[in-house]
N, C-alpha and C. Protein backbone atom coordinates (compact mmCIF):
# COMPACT_ATOMS: atom_id res chain seq x y z
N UNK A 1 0.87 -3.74 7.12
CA UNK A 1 1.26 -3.04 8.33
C UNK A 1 0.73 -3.76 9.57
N UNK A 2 -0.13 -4.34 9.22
CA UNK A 2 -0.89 -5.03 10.55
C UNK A 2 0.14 -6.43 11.17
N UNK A 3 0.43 -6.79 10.11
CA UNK A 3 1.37 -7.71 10.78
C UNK A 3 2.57 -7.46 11.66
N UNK A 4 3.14 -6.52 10.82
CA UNK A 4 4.30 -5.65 10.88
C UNK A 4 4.50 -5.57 12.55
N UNK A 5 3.71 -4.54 13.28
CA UNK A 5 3.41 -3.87 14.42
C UNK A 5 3.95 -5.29 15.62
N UNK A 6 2.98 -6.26 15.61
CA UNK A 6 3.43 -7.08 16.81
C UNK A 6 4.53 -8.15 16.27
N UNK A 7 4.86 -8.20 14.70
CA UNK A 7 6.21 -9.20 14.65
C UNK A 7 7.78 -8.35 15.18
N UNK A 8 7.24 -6.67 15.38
CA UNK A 8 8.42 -6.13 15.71
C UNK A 8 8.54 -5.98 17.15
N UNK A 9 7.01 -6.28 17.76
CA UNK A 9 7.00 -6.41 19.25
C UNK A 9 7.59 -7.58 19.65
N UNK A 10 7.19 -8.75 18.87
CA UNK A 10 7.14 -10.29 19.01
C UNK A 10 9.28 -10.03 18.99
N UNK A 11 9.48 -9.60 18.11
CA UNK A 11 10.91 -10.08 18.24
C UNK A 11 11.92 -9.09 19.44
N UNK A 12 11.57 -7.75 19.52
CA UNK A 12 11.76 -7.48 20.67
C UNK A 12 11.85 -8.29 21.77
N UNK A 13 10.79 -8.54 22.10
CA UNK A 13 10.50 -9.65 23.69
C UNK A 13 11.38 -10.79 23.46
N UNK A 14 11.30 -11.66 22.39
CA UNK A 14 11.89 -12.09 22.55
C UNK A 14 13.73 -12.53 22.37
N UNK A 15 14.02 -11.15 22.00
CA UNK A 15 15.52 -10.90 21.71
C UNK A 15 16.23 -10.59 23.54
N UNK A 16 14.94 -9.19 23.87
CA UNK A 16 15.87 -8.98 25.05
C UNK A 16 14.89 -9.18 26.42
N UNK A 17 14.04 -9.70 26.64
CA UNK A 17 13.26 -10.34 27.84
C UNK A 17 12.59 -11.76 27.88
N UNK A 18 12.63 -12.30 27.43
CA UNK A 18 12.13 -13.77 27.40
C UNK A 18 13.23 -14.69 26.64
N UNK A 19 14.88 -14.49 26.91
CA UNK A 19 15.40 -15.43 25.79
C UNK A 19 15.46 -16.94 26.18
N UNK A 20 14.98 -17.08 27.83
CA UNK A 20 15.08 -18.62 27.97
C UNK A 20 13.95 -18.92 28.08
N UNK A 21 12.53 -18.30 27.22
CA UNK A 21 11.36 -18.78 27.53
C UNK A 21 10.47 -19.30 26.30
N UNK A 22 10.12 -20.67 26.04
CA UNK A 22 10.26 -21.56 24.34
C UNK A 22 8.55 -19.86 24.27
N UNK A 23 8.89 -19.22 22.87
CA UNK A 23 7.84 -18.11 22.93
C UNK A 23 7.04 -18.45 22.01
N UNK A 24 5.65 -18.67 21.64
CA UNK A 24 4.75 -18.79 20.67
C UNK A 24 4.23 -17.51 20.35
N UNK A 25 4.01 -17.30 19.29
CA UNK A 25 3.49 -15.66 19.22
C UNK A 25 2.50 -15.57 18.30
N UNK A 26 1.39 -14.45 18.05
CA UNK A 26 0.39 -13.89 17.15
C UNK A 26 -0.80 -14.75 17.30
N UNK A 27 -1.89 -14.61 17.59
CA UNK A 27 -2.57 -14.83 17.69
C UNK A 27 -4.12 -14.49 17.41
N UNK A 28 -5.03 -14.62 17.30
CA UNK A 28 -6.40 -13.87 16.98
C UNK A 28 -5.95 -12.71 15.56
N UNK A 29 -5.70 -13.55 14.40
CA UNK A 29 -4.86 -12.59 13.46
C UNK A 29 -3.59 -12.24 13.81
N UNK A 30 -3.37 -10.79 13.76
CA UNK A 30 -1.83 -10.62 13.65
C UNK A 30 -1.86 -9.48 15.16
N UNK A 31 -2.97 -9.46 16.06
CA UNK A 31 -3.13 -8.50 16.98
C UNK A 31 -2.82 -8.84 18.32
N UNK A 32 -2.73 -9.95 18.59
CA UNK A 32 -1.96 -10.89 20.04
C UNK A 32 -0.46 -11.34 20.04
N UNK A 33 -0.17 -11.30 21.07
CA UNK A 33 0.96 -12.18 21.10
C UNK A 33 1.28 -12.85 22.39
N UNK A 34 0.99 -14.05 22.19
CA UNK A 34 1.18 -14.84 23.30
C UNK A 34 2.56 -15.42 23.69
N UNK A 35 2.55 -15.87 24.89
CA UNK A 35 3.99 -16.01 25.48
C UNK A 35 3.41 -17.34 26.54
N UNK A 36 3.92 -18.39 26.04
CA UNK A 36 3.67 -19.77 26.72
C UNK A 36 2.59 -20.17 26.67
N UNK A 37 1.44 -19.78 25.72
CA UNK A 37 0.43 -20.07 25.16
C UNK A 37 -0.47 -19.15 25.70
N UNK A 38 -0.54 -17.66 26.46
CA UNK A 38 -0.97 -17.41 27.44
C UNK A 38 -1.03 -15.74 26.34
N UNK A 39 -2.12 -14.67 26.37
CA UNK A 39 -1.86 -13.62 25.91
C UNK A 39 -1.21 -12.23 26.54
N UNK A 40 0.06 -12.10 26.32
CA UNK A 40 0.96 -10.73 27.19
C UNK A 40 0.63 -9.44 26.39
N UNK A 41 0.15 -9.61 25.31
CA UNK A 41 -0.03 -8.27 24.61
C UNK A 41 -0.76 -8.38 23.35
N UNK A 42 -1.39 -6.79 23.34
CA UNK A 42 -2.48 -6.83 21.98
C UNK A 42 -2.09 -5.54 21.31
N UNK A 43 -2.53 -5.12 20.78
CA UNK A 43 -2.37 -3.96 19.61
C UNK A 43 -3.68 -3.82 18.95
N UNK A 44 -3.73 -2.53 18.66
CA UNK A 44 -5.03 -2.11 17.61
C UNK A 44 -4.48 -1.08 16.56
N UNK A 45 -4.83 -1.01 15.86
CA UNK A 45 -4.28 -0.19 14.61
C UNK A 45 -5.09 0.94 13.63
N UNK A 46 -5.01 2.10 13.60
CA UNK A 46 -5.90 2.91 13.30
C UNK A 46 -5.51 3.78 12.07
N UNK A 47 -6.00 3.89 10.86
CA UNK A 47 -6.11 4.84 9.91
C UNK A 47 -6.53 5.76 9.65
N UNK A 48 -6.13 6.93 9.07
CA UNK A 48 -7.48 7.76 8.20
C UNK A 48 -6.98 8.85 7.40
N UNK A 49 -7.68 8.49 6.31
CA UNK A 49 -8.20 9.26 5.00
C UNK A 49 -6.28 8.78 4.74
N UNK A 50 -6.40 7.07 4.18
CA UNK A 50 -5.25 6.44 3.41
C UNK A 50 -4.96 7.37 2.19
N UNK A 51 -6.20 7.70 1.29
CA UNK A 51 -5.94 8.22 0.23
C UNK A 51 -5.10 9.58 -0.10
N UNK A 52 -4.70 9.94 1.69
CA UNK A 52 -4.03 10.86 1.38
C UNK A 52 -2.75 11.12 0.99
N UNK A 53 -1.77 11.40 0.53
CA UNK A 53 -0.25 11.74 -0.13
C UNK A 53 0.44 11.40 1.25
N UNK A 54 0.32 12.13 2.46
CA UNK A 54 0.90 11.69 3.90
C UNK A 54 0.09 10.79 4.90
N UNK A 55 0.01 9.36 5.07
CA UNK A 55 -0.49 8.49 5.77
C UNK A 55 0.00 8.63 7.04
N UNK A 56 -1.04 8.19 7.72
CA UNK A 56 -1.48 8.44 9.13
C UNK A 56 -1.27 7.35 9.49
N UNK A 57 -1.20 6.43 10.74
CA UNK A 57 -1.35 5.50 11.29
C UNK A 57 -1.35 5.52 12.97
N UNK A 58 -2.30 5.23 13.46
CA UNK A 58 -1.88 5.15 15.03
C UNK A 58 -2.14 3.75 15.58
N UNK A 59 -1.11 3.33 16.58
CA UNK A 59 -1.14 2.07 16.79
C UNK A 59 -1.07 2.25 18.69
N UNK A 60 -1.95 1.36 18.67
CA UNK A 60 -1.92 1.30 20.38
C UNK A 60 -2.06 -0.34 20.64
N UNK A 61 -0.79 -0.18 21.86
CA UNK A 61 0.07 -1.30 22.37
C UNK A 61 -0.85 -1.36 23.81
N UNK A 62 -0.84 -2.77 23.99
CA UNK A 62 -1.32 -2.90 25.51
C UNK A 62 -0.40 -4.36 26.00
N UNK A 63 0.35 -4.38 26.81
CA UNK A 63 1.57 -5.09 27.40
C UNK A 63 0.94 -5.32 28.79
N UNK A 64 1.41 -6.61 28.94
CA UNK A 64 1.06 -7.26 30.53
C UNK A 64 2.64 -6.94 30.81
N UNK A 65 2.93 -6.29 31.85
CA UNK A 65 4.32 -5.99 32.14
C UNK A 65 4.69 -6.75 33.28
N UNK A 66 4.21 -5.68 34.40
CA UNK A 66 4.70 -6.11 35.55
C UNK A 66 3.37 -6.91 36.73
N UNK A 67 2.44 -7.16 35.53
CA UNK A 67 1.21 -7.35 36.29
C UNK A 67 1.60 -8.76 36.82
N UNK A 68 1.10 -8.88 38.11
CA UNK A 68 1.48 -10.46 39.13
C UNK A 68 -0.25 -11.45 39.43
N UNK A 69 -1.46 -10.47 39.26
CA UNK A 69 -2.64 -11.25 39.38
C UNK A 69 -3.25 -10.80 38.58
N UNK A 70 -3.92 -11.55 37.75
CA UNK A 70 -5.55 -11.72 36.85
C UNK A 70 -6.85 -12.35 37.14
N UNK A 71 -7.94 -11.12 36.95
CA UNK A 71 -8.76 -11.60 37.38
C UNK A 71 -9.17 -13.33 36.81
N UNK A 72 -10.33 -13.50 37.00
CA UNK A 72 -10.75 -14.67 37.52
C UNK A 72 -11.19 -15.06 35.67
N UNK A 73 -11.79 -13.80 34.98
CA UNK A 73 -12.34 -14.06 33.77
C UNK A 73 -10.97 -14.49 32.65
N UNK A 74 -9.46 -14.08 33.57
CA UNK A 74 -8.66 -14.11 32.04
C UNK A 74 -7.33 -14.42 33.20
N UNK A 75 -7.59 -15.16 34.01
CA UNK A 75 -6.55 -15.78 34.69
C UNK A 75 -5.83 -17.00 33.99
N UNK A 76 -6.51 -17.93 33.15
CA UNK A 76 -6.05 -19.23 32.82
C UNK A 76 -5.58 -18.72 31.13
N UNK A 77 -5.78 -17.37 30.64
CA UNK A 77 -5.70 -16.95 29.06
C UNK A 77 -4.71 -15.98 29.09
N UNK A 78 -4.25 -15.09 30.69
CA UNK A 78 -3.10 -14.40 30.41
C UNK A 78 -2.16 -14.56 30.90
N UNK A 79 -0.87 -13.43 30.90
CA UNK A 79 0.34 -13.57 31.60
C UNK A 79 0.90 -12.32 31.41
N UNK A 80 2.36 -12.11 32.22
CA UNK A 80 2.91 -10.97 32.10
C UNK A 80 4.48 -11.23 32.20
N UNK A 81 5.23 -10.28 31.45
CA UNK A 81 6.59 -10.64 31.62
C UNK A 81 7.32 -11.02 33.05
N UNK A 82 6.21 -10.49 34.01
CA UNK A 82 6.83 -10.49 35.59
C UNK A 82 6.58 -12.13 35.46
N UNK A 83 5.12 -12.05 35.47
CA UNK A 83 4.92 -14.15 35.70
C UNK A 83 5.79 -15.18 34.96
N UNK A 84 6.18 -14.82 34.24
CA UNK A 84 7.04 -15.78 32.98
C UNK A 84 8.47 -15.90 33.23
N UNK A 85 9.34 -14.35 33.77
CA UNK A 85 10.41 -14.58 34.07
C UNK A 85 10.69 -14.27 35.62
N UNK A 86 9.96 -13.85 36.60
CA UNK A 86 10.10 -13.59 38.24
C UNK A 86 10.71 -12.01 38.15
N UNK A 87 10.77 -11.41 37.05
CA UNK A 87 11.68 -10.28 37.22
C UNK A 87 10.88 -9.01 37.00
N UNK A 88 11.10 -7.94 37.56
CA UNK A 88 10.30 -6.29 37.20
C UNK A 88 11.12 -5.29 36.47
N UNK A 89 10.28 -5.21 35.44
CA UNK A 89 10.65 -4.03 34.43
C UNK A 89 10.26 -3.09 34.23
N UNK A 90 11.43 -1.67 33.91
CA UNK A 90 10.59 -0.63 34.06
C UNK A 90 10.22 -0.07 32.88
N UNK A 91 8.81 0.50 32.68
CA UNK A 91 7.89 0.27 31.94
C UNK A 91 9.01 1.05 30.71
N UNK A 92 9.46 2.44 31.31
CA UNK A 92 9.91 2.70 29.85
C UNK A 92 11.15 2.47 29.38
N UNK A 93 11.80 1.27 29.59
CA UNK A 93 12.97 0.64 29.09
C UNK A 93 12.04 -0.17 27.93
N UNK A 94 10.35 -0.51 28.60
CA UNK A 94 10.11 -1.68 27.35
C UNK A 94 9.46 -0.79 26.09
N UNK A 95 9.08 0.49 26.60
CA UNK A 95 8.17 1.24 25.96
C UNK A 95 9.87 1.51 24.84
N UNK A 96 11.10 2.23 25.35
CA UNK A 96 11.98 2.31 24.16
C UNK A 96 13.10 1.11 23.50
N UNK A 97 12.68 0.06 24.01
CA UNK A 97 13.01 -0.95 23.31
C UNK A 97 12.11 -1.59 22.42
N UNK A 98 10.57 -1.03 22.33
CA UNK A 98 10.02 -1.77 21.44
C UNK A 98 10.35 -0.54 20.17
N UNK A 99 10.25 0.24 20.23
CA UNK A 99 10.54 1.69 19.60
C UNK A 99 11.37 1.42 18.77
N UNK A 100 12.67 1.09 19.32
CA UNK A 100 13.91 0.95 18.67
C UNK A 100 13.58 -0.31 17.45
N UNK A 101 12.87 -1.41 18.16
CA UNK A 101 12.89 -2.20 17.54
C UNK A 101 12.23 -2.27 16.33
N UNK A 102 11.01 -1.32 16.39
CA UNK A 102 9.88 -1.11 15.31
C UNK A 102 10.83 -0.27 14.15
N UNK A 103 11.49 0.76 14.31
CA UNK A 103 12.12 1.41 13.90
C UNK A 103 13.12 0.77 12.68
N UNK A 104 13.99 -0.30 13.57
CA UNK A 104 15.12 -1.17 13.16
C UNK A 104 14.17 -1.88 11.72
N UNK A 105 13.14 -2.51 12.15
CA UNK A 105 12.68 -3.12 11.22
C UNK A 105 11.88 -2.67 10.16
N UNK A 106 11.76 -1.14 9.95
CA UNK A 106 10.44 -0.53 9.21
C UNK A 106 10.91 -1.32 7.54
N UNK A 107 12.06 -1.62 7.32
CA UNK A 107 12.51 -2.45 6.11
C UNK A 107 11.25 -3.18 6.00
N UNK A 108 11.29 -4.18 6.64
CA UNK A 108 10.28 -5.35 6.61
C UNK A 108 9.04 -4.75 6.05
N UNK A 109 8.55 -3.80 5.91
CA UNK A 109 7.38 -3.40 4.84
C UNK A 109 6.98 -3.28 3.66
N UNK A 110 8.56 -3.03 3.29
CA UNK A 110 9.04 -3.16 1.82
C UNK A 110 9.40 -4.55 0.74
N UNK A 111 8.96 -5.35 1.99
CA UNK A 111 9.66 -6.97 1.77
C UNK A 111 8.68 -8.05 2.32
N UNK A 112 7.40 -7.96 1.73
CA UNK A 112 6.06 -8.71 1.94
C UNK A 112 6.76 -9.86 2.09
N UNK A 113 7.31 -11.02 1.79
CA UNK A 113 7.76 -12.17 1.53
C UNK A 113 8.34 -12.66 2.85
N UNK A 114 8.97 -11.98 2.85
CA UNK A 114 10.09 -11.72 4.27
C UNK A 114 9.50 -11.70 5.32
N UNK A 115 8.85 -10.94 5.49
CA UNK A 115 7.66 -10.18 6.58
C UNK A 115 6.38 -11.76 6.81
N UNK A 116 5.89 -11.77 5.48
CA UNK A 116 5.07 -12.93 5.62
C UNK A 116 5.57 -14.48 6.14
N UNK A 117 7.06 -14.37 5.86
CA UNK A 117 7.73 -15.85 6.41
C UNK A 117 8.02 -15.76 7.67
N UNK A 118 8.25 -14.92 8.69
CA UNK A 118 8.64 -14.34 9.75
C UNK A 118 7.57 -14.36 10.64
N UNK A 119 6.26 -14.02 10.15
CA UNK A 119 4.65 -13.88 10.54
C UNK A 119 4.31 -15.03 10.51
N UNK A 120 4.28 -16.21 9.83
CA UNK A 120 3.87 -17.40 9.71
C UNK A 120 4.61 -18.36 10.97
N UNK A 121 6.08 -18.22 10.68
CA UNK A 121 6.65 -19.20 11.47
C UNK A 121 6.22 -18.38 12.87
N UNK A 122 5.96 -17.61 13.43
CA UNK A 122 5.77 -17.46 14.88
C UNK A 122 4.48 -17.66 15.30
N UNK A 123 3.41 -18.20 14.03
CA UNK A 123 2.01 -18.32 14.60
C UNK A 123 1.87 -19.14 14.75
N UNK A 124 0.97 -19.24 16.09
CA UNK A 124 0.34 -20.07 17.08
C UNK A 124 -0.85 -21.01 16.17
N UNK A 125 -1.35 -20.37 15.32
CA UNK A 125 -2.79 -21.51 14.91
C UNK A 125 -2.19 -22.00 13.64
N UNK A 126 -1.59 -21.73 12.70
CA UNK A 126 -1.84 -22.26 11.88
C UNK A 126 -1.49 -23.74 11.45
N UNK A 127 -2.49 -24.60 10.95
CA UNK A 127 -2.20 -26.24 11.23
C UNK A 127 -3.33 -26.28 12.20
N UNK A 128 -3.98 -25.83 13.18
CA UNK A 128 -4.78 -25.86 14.46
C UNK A 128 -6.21 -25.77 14.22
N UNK A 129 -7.19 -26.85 14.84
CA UNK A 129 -7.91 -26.39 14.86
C UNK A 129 -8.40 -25.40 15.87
N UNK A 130 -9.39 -24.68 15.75
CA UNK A 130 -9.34 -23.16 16.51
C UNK A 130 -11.11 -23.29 17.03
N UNK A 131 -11.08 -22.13 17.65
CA UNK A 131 -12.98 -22.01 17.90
C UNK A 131 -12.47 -20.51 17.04
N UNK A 132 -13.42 -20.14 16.15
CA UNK A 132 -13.80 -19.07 15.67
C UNK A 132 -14.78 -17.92 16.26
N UNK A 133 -14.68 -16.94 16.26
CA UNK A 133 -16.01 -15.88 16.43
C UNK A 133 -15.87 -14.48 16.09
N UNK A 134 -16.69 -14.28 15.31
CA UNK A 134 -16.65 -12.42 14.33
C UNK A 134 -17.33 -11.95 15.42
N UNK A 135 -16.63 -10.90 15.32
CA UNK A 135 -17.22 -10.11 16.61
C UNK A 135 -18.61 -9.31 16.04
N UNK A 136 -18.80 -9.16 15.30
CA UNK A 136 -20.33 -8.98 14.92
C UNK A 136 -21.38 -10.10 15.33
N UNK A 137 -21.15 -11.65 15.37
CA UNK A 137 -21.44 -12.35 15.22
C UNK A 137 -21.16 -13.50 16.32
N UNK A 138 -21.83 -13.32 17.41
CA UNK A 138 -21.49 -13.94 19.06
C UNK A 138 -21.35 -15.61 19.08
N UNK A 139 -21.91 -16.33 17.60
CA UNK A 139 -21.64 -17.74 17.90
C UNK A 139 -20.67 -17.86 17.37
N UNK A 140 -20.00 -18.63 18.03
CA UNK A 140 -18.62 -19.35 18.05
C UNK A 140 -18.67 -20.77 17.25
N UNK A 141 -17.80 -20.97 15.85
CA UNK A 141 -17.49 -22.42 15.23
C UNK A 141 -16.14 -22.62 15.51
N UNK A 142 -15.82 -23.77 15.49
CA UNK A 142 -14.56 -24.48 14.86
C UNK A 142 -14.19 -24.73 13.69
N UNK A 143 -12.86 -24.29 13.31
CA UNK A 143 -12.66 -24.24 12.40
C UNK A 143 -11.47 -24.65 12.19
N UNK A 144 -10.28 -25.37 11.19
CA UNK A 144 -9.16 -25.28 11.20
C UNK A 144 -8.47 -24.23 10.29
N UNK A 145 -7.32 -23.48 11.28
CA UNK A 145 -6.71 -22.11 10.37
C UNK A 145 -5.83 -23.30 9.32
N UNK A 146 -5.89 -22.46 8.28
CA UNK A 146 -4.85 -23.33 7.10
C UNK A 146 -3.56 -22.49 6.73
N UNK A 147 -4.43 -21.11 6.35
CA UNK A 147 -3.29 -20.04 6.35
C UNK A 147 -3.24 -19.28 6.48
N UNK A 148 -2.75 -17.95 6.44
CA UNK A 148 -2.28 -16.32 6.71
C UNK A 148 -2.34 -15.87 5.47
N UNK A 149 -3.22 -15.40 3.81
CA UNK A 149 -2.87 -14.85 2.73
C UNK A 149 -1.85 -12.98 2.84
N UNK A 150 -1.30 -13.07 2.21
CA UNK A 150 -0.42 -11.94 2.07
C UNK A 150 -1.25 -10.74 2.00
N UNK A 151 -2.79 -10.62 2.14
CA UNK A 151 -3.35 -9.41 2.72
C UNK A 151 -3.88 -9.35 3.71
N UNK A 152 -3.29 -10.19 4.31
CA UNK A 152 -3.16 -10.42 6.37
C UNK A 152 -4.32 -10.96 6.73
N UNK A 153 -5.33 -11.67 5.49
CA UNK A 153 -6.97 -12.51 6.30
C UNK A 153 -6.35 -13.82 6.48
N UNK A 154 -7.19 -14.61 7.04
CA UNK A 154 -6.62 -15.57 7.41
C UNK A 154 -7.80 -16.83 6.72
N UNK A 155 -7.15 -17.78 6.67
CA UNK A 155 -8.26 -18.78 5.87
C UNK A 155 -8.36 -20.04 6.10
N UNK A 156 -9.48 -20.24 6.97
CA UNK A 156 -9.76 -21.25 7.78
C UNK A 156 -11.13 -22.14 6.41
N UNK A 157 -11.03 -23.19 7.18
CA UNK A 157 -11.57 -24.45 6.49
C UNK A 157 -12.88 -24.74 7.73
N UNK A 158 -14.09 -25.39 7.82
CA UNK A 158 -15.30 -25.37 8.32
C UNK A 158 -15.14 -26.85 8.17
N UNK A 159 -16.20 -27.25 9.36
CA UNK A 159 -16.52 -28.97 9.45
C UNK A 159 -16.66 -29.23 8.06
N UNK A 160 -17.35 -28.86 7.26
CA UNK A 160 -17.87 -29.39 5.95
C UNK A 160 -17.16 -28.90 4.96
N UNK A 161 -15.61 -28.12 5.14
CA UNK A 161 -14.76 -28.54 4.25
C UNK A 161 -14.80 -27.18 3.50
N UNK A 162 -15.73 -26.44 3.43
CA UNK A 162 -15.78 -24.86 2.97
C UNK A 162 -14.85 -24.12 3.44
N UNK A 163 -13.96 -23.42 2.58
CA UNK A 163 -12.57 -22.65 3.21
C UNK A 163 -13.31 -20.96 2.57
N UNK A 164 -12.81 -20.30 4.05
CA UNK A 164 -13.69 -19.00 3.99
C UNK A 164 -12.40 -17.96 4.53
N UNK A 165 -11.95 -16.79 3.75
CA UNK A 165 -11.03 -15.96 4.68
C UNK A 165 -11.62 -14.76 5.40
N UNK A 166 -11.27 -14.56 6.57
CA UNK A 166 -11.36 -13.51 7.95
C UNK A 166 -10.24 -12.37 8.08
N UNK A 167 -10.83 -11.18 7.72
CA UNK A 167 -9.93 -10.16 8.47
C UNK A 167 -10.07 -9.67 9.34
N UNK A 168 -11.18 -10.13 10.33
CA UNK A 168 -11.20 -10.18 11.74
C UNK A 168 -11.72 -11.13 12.67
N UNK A 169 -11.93 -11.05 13.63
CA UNK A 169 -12.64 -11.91 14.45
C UNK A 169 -12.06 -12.46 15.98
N UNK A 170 -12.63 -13.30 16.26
CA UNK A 170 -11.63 -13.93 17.26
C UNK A 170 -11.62 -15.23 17.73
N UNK A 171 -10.04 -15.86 17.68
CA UNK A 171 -9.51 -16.96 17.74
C UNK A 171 -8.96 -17.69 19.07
N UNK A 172 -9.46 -18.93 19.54
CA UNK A 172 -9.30 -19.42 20.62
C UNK A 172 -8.29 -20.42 19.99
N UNK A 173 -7.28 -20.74 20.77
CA UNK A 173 -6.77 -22.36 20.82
C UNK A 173 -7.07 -23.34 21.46
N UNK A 174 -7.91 -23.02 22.34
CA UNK A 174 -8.57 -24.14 23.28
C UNK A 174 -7.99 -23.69 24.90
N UNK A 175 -7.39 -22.89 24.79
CA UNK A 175 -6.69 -22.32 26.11
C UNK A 175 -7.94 -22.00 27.07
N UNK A 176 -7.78 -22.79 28.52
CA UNK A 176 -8.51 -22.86 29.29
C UNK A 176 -9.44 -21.70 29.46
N UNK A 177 -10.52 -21.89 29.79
CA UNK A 177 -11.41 -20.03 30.52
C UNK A 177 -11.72 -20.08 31.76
């Protein structure tokens, strides 16, 4: 499901607001999605008590829309659909077009393979080397991502060649600060 959420955002944007803009997407795991290398949107994803017969899920979207300035700490790392294409959108045309779109695709859950080939080709790191950092854990390595395993960790390789998988953390491409 984690993937799921921003590949149905990711293809939204880029079906009906960014179609002349080359789009790279997913990032820091499957919870970013960047747009010209730059981050326009994140997601967080929330469970509880899975074990129950009716599953729960709440997912919260955060979209750079119509925003035109960033501060100083995340000026050179973000963007917004306004900066990318010169144009203003209103918020809830994007709020029910991503809707529609999540909707259209709930298939894709049923079809790991599918879902996972779709998730791969739009990510930004993999092949890359990256700076790493667990958010438990404030120092930052380099690492190169290798791949995405089909239970959404990701599995990066270390200077010395040790391949370790992450289901969280956070991933730089080298994008300016």
């Amino acid at each position: 499901m984690s993937a799921f959420i921003p590949h149905s955002f990711f293809s939204r944007l880029s079906k009906n607001y960014a179609k002349d803009i080359p789009l790279i997407s997913h990032s820091n795991g499957p919870n970013d999605v960047l747009l010209n290398g730059k981050k326009i949107a994140g997601f967080l994803l929330g469970t509880k008590d899975m074990s129950n017969k009716e599953k729960r899920i709440a997912i919260g979207v955060g979209v750079n829309v119509n925003e035109q300035n960033f501060g100083e700490e995340i000026r050179y790392t973000a963007t917004s659909l306004f900066n990318e294409t010169r144009n203003e959108f209103a918020l809830e045309d994007i709020v029910i077009s991503y809707v529609t779109e999540l909707y259209s695709e709930l298939t894709l859950i049923n079809d790991c393979n599918s879902l996972m080939s779709q998730w791969k080709s739009n990510c930004a790191h993999i092949g890359k080397q990256v700076k790493f950092r667990l958010l438990v854990d404030s120092e930052e390595k380099c690492a190169f991502v290798k791949d995405i395993l089909p239970d959404g960790s990701l599995k990066l390789v270390s200077d010395d060649g040790s391949e370790r998988c992450y289901f969280s953390g956070e991933i730089s491409l080298g994008i300016r600060n």
